[in-house]
PDB file of N, CA and C in Angstrom:
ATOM      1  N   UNK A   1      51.880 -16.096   5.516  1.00  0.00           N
ATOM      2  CA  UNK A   1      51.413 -16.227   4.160  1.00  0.00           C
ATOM      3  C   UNK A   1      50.952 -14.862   3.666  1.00  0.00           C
ATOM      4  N   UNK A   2      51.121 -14.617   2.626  1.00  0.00           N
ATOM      5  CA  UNK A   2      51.138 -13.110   2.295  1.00  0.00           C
ATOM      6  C   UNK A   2      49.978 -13.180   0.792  1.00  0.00           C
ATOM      7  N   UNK A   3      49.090 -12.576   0.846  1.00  0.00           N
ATOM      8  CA  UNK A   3      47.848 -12.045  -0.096  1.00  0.00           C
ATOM      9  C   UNK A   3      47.910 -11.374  -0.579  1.00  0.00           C
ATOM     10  N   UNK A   4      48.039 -11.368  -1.801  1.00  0.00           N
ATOM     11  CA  UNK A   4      47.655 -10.117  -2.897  1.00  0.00           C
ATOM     12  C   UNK A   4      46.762  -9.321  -2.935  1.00  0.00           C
ATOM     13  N   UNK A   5      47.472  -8.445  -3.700  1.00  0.00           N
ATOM     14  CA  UNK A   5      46.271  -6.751  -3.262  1.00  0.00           C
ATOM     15  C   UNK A   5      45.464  -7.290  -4.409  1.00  0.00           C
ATOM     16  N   UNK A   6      45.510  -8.025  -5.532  1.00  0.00           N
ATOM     17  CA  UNK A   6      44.494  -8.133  -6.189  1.00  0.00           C
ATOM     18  C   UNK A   6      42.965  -9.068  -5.726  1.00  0.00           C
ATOM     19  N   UNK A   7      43.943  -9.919  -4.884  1.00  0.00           N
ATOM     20  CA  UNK A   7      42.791 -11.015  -3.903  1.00  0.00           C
ATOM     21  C   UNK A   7      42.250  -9.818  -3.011  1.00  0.00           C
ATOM     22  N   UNK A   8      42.450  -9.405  -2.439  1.00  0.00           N
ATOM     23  CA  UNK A   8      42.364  -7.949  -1.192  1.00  0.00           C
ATOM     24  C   UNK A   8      41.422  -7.609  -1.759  1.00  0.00           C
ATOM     25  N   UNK A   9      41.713  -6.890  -2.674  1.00  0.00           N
ATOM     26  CA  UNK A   9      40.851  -5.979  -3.335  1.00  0.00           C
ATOM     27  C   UNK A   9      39.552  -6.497  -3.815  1.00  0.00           C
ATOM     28  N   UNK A  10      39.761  -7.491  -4.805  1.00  0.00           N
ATOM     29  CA  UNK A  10      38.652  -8.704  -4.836  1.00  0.00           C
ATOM     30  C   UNK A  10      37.159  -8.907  -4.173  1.00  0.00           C
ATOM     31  N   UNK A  11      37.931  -9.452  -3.307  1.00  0.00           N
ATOM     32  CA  UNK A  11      37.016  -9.551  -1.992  1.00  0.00           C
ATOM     33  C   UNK A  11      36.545  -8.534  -1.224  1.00  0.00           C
ATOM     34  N   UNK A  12      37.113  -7.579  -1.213  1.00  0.00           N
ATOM     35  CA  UNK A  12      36.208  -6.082  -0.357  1.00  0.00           C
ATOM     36  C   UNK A  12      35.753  -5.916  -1.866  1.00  0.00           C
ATOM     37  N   UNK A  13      35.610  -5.516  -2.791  1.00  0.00           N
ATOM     38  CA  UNK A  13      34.590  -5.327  -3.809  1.00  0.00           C
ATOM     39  C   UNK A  13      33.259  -6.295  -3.559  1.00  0.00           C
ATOM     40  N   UNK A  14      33.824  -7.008  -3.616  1.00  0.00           N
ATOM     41  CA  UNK A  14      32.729  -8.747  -3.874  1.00  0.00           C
ATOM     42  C   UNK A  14      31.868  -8.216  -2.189  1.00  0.00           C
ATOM     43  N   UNK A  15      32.525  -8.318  -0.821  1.00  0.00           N
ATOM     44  CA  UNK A  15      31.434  -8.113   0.132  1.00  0.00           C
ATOM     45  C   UNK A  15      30.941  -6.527   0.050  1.00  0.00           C
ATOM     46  N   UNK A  16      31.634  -5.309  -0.473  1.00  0.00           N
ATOM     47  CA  UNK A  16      31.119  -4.194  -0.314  1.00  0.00           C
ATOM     48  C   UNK A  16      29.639  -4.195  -1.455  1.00  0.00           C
ATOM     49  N   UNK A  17      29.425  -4.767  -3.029  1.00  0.00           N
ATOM     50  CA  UNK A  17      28.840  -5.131  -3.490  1.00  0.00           C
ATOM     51  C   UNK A  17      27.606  -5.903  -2.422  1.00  0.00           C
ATOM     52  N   UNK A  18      27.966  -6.871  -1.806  1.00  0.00           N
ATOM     53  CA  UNK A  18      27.226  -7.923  -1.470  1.00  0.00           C
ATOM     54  C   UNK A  18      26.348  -7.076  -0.100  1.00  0.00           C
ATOM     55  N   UNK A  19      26.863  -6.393   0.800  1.00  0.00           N
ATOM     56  CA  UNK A  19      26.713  -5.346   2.002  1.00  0.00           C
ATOM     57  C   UNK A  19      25.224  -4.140   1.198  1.00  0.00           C
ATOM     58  N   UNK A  20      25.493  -3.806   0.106  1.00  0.00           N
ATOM     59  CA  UNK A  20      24.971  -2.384  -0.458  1.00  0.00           C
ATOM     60  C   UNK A  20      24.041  -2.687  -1.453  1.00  0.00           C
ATOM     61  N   UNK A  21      24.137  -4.077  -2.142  1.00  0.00           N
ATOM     62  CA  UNK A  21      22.915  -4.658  -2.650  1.00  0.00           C
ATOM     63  C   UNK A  21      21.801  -5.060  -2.068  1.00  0.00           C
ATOM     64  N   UNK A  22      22.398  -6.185  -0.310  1.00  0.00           N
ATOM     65  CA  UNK A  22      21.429  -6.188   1.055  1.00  0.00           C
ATOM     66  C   UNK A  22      20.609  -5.053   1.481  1.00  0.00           C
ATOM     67  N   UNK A  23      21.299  -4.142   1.924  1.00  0.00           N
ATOM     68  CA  UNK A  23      20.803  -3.438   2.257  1.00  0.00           C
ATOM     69  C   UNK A  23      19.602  -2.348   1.432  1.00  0.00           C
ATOM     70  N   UNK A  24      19.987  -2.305   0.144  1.00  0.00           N
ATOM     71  CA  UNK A  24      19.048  -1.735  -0.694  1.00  0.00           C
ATOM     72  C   UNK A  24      17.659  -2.137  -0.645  1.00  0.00           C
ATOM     73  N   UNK A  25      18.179  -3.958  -0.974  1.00  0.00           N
ATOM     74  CA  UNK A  25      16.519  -4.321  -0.859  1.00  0.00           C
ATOM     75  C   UNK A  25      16.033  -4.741   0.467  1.00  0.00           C
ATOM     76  N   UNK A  26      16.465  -4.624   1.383  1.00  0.00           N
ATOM     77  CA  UNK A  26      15.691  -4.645   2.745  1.00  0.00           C
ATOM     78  C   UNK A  26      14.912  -3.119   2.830  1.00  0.00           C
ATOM     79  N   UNK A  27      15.558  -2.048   2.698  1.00  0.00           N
ATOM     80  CA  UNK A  27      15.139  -0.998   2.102  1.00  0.00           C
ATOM     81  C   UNK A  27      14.088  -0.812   1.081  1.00  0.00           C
ATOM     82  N   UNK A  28      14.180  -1.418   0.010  1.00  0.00           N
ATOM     83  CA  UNK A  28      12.946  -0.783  -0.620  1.00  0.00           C
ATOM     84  C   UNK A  28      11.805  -1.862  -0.632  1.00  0.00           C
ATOM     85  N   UNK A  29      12.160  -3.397   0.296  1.00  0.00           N
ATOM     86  CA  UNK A  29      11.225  -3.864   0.665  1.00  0.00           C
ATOM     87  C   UNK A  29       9.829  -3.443   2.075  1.00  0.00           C
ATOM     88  N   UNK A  30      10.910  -2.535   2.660  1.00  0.00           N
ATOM     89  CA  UNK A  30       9.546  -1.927   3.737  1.00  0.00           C
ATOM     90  C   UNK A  30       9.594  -0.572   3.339  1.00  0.00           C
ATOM     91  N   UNK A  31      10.037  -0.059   2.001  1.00  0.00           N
ATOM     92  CA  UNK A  31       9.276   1.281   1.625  1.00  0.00           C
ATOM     93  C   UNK A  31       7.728   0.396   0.794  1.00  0.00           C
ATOM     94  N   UNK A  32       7.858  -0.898   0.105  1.00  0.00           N
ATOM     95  CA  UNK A  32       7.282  -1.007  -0.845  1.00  0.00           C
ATOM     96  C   UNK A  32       5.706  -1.766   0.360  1.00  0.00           C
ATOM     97  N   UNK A  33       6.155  -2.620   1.469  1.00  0.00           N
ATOM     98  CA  UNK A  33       5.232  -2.721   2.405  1.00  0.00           C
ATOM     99  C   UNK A  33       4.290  -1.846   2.637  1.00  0.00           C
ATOM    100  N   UNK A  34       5.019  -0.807   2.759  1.00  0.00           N
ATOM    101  CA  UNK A  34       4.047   0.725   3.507  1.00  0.00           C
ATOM    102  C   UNK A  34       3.551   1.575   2.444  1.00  0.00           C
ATOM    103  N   UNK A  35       3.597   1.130   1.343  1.00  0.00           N
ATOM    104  CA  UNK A  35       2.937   2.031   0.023  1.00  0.00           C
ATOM    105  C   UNK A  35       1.816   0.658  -0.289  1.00  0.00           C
ATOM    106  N   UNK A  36       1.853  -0.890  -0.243  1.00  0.00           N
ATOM    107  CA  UNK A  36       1.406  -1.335  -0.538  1.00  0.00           C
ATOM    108  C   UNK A  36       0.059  -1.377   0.511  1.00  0.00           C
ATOM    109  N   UNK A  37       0.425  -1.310   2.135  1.00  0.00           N
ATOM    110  CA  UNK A  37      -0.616  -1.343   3.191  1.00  0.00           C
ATOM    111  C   UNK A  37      -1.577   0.144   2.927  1.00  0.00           C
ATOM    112  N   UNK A  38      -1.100   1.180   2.250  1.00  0.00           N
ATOM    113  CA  UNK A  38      -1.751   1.878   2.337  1.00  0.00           C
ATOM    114  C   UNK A  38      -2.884   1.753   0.923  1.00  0.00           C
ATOM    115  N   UNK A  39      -2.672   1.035   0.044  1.00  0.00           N
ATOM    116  CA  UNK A  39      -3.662   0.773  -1.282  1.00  0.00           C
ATOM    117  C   UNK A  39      -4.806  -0.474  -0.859  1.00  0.00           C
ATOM    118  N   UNK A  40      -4.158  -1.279   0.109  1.00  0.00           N
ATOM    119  CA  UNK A  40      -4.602  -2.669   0.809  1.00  0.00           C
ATOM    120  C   UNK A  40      -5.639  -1.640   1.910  1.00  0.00           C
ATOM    121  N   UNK A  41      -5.184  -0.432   2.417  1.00  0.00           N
ATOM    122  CA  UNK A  41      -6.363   0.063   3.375  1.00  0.00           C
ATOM    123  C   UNK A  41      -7.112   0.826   2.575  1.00  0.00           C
ATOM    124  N   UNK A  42      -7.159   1.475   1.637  1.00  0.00           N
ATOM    125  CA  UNK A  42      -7.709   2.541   0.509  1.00  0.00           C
ATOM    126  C   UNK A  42      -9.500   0.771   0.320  1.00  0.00           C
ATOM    127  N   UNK A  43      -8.470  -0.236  -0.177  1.00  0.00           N
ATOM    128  CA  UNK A  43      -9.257  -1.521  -1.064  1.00  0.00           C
ATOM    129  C   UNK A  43     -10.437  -1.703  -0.052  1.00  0.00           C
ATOM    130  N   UNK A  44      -9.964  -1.795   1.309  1.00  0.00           N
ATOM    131  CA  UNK A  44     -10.828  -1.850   2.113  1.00  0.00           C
ATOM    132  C   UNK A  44     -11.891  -1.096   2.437  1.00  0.00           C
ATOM    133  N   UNK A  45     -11.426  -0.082   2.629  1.00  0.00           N
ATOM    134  CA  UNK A  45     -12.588   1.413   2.540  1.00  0.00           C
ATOM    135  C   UNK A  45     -13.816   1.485   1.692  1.00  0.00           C
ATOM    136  N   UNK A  46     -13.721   1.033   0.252  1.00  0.00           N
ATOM    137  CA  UNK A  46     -14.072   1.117  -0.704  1.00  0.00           C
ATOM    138  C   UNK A  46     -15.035  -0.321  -0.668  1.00  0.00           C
ATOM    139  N   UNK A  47     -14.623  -1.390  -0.210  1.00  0.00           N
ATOM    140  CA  UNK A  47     -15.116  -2.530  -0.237  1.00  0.00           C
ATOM    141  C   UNK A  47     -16.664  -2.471   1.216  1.00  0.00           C
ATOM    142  N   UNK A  48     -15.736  -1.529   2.006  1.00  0.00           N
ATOM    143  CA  UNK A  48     -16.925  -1.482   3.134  1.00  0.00           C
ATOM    144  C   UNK A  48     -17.661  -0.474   2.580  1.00  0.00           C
ATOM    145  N   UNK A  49     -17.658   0.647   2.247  1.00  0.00           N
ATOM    146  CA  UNK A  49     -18.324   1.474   1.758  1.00  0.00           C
ATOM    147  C   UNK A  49     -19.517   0.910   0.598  1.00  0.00           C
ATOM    148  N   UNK A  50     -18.592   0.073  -0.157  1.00  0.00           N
ATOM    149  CA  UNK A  50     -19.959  -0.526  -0.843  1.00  0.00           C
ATOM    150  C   UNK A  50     -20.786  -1.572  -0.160  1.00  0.00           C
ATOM    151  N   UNK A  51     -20.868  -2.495   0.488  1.00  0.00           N
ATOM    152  CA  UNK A  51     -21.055  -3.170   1.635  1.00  0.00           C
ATOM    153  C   UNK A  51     -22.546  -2.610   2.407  1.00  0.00           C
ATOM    154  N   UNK A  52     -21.546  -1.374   2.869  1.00  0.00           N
ATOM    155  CA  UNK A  52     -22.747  -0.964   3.517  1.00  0.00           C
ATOM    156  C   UNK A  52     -23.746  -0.133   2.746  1.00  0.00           C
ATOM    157  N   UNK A  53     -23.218   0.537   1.728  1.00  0.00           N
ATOM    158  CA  UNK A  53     -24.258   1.180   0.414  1.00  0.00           C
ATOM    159  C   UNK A  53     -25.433  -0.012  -0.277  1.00  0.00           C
ATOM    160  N   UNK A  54     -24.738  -1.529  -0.287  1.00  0.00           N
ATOM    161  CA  UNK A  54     -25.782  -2.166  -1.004  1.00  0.00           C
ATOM    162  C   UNK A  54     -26.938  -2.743   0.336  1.00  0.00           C
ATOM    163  N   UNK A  55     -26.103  -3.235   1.576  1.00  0.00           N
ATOM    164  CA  UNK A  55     -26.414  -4.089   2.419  1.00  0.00           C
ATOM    165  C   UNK A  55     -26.850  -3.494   4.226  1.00  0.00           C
ATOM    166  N   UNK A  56     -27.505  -2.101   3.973  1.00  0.00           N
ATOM    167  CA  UNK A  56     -28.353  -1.047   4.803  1.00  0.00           C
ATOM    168  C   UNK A  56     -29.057  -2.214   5.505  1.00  0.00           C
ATOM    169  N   UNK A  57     -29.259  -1.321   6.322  1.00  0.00           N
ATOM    170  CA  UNK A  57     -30.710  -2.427   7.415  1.00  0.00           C
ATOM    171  C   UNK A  57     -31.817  -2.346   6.513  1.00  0.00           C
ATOM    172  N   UNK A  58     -31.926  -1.025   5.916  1.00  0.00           N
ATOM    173  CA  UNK A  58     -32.994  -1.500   5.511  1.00  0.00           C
ATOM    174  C   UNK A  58     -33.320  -1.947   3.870  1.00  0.00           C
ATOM    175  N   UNK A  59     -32.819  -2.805   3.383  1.00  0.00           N
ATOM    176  CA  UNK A  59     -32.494  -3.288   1.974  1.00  0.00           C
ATOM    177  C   UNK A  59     -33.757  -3.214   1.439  1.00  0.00           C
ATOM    178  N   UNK A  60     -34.456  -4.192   1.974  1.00  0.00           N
ATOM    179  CA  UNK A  60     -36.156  -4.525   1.503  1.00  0.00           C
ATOM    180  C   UNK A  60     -36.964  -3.600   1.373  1.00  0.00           C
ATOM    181  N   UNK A  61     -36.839  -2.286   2.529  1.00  0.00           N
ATOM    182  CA  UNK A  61     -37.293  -1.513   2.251  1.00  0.00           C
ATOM    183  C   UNK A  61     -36.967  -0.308   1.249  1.00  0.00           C
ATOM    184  N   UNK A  62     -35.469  -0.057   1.210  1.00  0.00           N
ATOM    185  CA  UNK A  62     -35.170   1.358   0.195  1.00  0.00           C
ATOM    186  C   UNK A  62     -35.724   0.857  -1.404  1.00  0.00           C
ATOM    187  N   UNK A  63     -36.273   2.035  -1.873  1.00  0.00           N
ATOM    188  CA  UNK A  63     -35.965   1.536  -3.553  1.00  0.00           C
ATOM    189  C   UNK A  63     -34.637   1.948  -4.074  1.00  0.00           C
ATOM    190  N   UNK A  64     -34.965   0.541  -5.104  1.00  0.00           N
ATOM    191  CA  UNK A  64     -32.972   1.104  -5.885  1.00  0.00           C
ATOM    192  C   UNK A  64     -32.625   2.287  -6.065  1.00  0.00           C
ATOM    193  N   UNK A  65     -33.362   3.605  -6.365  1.00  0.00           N
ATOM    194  CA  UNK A  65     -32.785   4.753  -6.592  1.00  0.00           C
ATOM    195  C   UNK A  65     -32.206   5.069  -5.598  1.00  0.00           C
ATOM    196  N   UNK A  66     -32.680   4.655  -3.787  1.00  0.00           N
ATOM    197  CA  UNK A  66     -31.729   5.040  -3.158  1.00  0.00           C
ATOM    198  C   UNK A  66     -30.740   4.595  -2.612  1.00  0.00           C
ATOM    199  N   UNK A  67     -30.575   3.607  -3.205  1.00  0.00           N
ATOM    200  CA  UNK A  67     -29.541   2.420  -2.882  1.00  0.00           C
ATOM    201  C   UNK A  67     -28.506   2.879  -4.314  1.00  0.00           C
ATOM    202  N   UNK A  68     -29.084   3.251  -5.695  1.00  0.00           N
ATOM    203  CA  UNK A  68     -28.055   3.622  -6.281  1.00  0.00           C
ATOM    204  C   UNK A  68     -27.563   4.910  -5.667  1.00  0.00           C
ATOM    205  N   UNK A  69     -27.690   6.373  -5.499  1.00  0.00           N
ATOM    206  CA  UNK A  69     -27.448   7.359  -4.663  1.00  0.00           C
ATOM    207  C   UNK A  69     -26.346   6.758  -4.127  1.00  0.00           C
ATOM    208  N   UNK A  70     -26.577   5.731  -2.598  1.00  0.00           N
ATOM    209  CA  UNK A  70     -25.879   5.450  -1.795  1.00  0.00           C
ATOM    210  C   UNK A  70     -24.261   5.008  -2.230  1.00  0.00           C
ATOM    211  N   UNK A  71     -24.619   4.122  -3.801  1.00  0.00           N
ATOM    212  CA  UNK A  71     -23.536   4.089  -4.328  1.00  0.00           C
ATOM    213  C   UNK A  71     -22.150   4.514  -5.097  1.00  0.00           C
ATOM    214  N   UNK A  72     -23.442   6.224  -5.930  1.00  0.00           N
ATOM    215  CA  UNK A  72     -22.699   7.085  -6.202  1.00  0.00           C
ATOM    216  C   UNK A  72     -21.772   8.217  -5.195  1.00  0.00           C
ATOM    217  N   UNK A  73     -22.539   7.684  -4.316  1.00  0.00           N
ATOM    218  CA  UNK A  73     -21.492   9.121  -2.562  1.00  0.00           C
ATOM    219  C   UNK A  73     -20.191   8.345  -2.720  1.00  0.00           C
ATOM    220  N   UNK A  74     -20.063   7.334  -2.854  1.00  0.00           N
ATOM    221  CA  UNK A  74     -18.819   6.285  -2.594  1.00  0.00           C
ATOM    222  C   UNK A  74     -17.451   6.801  -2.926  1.00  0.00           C
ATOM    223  N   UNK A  75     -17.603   7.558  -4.312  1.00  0.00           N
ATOM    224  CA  UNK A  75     -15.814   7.933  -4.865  1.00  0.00           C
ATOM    225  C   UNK A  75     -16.099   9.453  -4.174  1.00  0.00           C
ATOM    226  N   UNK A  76     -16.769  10.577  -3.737  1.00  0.00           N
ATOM    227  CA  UNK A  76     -16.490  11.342  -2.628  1.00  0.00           C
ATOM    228  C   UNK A  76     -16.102  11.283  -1.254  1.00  0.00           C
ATOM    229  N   UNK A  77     -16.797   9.861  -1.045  1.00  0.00           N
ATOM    230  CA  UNK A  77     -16.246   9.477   1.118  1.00  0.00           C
ATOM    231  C   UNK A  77     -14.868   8.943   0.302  1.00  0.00           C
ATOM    232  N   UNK A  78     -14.217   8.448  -0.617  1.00  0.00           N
ATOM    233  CA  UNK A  78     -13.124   7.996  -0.678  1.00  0.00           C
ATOM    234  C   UNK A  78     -11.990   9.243  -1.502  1.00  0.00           C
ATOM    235  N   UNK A  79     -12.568   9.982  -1.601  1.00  0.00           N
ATOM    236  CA  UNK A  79     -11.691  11.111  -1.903  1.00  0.00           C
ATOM    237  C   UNK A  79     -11.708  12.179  -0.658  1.00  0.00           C
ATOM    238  N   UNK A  80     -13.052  12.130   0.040  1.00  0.00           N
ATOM    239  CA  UNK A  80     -12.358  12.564   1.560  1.00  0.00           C
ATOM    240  C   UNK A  80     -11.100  11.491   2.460  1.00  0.00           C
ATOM    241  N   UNK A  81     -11.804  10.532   2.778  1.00  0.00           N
ATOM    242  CA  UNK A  81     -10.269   9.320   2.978  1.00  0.00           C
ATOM    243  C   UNK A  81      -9.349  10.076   2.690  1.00  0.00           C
ATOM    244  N   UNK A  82      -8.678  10.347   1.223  1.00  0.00           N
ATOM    245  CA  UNK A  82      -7.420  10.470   0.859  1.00  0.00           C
ATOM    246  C   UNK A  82      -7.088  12.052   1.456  1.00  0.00           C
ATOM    247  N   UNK A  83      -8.221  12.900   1.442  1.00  0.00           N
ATOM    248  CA  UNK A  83      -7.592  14.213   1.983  1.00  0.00           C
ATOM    249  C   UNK A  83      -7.442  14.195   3.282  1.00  0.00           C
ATOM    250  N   UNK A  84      -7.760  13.662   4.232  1.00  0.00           N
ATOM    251  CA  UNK A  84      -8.084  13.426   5.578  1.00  0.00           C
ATOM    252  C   UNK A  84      -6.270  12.401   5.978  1.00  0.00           C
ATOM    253  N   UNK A  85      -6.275  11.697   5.346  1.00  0.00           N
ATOM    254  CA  UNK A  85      -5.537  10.162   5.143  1.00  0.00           C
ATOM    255  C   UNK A  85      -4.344  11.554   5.201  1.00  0.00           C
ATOM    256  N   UNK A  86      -3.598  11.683   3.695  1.00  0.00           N
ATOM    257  CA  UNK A  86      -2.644  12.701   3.218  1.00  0.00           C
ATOM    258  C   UNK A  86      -2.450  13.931   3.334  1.00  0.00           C
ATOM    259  N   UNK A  87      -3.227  14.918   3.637  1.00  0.00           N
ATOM    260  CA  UNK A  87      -3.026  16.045   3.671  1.00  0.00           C
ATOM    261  C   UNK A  87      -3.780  16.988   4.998  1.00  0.00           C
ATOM    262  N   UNK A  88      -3.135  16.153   5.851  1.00  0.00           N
ATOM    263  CA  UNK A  88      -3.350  16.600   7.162  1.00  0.00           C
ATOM    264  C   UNK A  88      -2.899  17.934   7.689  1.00  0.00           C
TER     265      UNK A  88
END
């Protein structure tokens, strides 16, 4: 039985399409993982950092001024993070 080059052709379009579309997004699904784990570890940082800025041993005792302080260091330890993190 004999197939046309237009069926031929067809079909390697249709799976070369189908091959290079797969593969793209398996691709930019674990580029988009590993950009997303790193904002998901940034969230965390930031979440413990305040954590431990509001929730010190010694709560009862600091006054708020130094519990606010504690809160303003927060976007510097997280801009060290990122230089430490990136630019090793």
């Amino acid at each position: 039985m004999k197939s046309s080059i237009r069926k031929f052709l067809l079909i390697n379009l249709l799976l070369a399409i189908t091959i290079t579309t797969t593969l793209t997004a398996i691709g930019n699904y674990y580029l988009d993982q590993k950009d997303i784990q790193e904002h998901l570890d940034t969230l965390m940082a930031v979440s413990a950092l305040s954590y431990q800025a509001l929730l010190g041993d010694d709560l009862h005792q600091r006054p708020l001024a130094k519990i606010q302080d504690a809160l303003e260091v927060i976007p510097d330890k997280i801009e060290n993070y990122y230089q430490r993190r990136f630019f090793k």
